[in-house]
Protein backbone atom coordinates (compact mmCIF):
# COMPACT_ATOMS: atom_id res chain seq x y z
CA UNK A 1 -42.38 70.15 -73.31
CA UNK A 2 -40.71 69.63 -69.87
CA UNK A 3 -39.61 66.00 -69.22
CA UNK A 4 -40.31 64.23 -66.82
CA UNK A 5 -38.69 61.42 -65.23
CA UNK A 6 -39.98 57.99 -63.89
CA UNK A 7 -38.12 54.91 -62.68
CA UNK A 8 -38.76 50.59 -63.54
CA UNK A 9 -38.00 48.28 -61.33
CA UNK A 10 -38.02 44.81 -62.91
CA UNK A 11 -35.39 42.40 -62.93
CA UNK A 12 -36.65 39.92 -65.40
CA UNK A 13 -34.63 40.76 -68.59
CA UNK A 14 -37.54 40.01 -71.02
CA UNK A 15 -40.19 42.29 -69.04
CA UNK A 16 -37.47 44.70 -68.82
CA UNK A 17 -37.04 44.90 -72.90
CA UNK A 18 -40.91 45.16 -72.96
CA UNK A 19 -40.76 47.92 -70.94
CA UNK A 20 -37.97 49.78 -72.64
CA UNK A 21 -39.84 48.85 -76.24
CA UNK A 22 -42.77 50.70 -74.83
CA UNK A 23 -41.28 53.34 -73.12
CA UNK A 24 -38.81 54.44 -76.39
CA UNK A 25 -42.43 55.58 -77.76
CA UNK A 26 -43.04 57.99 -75.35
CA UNK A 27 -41.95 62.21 -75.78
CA UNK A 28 -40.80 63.79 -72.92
CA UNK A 29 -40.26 61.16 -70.39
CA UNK A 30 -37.30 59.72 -69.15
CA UNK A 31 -36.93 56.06 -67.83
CA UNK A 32 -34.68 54.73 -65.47
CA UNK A 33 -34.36 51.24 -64.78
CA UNK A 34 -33.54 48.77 -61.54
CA UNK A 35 -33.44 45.62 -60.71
CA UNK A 36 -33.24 45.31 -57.11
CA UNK A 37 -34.34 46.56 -54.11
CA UNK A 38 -30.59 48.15 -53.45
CA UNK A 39 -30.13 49.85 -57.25
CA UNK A 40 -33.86 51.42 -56.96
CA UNK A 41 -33.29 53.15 -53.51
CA UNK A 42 -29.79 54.33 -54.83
CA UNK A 43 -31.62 55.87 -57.76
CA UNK A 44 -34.19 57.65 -55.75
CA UNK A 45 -31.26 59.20 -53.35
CA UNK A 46 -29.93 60.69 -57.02
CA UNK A 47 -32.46 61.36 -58.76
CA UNK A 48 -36.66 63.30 -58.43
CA UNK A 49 -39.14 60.96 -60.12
CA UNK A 50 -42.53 61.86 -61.06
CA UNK A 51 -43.82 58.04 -60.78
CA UNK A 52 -42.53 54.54 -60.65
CA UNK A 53 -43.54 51.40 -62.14
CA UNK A 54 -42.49 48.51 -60.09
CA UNK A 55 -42.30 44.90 -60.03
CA UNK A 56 -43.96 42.60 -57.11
CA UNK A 57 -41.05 40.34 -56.54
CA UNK A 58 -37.74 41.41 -57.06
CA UNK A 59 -34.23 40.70 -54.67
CA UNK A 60 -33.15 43.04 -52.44
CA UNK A 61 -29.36 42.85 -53.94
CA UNK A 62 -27.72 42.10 -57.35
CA UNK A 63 -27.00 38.05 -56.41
CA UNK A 64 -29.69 37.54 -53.88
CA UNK A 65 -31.32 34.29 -54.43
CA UNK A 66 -34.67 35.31 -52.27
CA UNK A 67 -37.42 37.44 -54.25
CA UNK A 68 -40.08 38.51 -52.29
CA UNK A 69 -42.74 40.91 -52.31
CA UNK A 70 -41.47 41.90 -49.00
CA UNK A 71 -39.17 44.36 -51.01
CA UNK A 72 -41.80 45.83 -53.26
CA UNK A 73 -43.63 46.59 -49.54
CA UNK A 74 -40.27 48.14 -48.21
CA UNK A 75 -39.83 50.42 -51.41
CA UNK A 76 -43.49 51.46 -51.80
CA UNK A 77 -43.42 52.05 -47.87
CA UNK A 78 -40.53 55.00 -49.09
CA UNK A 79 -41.81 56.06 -52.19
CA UNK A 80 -45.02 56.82 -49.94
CA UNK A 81 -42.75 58.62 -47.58
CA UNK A 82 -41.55 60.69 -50.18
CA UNK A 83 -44.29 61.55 -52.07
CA UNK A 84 -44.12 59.60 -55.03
CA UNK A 85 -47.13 57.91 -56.73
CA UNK A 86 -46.54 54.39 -58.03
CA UNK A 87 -47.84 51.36 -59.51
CA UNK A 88 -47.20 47.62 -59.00
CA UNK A 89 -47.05 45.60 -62.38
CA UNK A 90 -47.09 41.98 -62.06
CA UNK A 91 -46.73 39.14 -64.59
CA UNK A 92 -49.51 37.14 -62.17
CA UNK A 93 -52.80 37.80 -60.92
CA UNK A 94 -54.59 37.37 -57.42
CA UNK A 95 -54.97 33.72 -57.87
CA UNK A 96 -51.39 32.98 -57.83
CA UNK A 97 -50.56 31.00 -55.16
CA UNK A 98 -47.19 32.71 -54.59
CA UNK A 99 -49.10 36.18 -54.11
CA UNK A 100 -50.68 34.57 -50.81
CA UNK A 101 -50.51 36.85 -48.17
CA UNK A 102 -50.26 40.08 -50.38
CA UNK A 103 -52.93 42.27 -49.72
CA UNK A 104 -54.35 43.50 -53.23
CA UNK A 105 -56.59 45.61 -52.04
CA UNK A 106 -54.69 49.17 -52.35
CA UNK A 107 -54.18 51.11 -50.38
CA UNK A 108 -54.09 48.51 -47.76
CA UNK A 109 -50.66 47.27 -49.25
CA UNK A 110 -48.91 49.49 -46.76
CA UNK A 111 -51.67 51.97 -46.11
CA UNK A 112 -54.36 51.65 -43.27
CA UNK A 113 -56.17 55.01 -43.78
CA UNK A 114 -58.73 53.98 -46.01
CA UNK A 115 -61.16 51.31 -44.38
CA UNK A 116 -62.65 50.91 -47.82
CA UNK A 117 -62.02 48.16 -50.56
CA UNK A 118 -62.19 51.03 -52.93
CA UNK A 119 -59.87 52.12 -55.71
CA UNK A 120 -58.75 55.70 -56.62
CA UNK A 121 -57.01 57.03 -59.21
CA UNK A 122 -54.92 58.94 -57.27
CA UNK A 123 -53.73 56.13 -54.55
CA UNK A 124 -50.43 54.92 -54.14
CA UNK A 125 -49.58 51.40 -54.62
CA UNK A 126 -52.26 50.11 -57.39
CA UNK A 127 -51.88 47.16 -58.66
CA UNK A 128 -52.28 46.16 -62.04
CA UNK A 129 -52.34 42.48 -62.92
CA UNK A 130 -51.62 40.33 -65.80
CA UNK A 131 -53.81 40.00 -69.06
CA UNK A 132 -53.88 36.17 -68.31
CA UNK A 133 -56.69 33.91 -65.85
CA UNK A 134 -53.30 31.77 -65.31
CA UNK A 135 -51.51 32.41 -61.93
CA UNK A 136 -48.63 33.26 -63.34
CA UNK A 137 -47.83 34.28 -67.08
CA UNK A 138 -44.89 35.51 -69.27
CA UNK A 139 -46.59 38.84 -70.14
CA UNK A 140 -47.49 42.08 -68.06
CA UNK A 141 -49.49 45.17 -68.84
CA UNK A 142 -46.54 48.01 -69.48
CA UNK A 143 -48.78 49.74 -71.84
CA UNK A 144 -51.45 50.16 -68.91
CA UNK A 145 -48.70 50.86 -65.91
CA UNK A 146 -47.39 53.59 -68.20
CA UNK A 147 -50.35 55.51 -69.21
CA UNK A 148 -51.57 55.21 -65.57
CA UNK A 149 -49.13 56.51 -63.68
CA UNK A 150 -48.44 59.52 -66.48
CA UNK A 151 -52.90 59.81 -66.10
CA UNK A 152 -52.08 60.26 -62.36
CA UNK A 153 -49.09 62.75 -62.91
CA UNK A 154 -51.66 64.88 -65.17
CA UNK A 155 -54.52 64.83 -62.94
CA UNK A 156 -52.65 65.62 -59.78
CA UNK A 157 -51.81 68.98 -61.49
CA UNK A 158 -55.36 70.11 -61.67
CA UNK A 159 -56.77 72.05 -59.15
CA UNK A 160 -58.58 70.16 -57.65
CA UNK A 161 -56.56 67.29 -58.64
CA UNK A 162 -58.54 65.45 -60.82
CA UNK A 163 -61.40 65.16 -58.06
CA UNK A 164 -64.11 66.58 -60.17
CA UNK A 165 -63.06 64.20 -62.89
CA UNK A 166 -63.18 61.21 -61.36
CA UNK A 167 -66.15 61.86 -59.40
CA UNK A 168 -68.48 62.78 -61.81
CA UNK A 169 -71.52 60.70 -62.47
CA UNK A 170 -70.97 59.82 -65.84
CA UNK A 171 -67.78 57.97 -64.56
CA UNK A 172 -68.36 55.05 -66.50
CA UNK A 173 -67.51 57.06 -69.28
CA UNK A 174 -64.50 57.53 -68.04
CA UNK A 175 -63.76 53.92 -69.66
CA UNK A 176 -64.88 52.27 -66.06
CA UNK A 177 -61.41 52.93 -64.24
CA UNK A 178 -60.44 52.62 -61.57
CA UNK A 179 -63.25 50.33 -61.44
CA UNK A 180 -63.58 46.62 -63.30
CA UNK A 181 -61.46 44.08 -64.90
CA UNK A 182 -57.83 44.95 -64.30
CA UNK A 183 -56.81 41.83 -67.05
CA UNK A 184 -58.54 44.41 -69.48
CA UNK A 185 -56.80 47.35 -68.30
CA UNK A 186 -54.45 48.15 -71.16
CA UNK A 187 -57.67 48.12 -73.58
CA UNK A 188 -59.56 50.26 -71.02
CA UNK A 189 -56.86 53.06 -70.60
CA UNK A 190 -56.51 52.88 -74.51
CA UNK A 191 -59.93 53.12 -75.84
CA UNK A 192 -61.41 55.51 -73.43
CA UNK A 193 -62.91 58.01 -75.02
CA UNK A 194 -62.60 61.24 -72.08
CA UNK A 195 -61.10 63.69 -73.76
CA UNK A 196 -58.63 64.44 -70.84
CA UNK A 197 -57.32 61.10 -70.86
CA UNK A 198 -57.48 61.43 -74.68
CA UNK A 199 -55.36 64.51 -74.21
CA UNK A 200 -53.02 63.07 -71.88
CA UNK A 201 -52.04 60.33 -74.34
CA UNK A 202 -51.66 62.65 -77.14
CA UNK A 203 -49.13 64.43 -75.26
CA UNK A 204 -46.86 61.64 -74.53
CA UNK A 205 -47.16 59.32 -77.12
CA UNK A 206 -45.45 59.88 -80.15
């Protein structure tokens, strides 16, 4: 099997181990990993990524004292300009008072396009939030931001990428995502039954 690459950015050190714990039980994928702002956008000039996870706030350069979600804006605004579907994967949740004035309704992070509050499997710059009700906790969903974005990398290869699939009336089958709790989002991706997304998992997970 072909492997494909995706790229981290997190520059916490213990969400970083959590994500390289979880990604070491992948097959076929290979993970890069940044912690700013500057290191990410070097990587991307080097290398073709299939998907990136990335943090919310992060500095913009190794020794920068400001983190911001300004940055995670800046780099979604270029992964968009090139093409390249990502997630955001934050330790906090919409309640947080230091997520005030980020929009969590995607695509409206950076997008415009879509006057809906919907979500789509398919759209750039989903966020998924922490397991916690707390505004801000110690643990973040890697098992959920990984099997997403490798769901979207699958589904984009159909056809009709993945429209039929995620359309279809019995989409509550379909373990109710994109739709509902995003705190229960690992379990969701994990127990759904679909056998695409059954495949999918199969094929990456060792």
């Amino acid at each position: 099997m072909s492997s494909i690459r995706l790229l981290v950015v997190e520059d916490t050190s213990k969400h970083m181990d959590d994500a390289r714990r979880y990604a070491q039980q992948l097959v076929g994928v290979t993970v890069d990993f940044a912690s700013t702002l500057a290191e990410a956008m070097e990587l991307l000039q080097k290398n073709a990524y299939d998907g990136v996870i990335c943090d919310v706030f992060f500095p913009a350069a190794a020794g920068a004292s400001t983190e911001t979600f300004e940055n995670a804006i800046t780099l979604s605004t270029k992964l968009v300009e090139m093409g390249v579907q990502h997630v955001f994967n934050t330790a906090g949740n919409h309640h947080g008072r230091k997520y005030e004035g980020f929009i969590w309704k995607t695509p409206r992070v950076i997008h415009t396009e879509n006057p809906d509050d919907c979500y789509d499997f398919r759209t750039t710059g989903m966020i998924i939030e922490s397991y916690e009700s707390d505004a801000d906790t110690d643990s973040k969903q890697w098992e959920a931001a990984f099997r997403y974005i490798l769901l979207v990398k699958e589904l984009l290869q159909l056809p009709d990428k993945g429209t039929q699939i995620i359309n279809k009336e019995c989409g509550d089958a379909f373990c109710g995502f994109p739709y509902g709790d995003y705190g229960e989002l690992t379990e969701r991706l994990r127990n759904c039954s679909h056998s695409f997304v059954v495949e999918v998992f199969k094929k990456y997970n060792a």
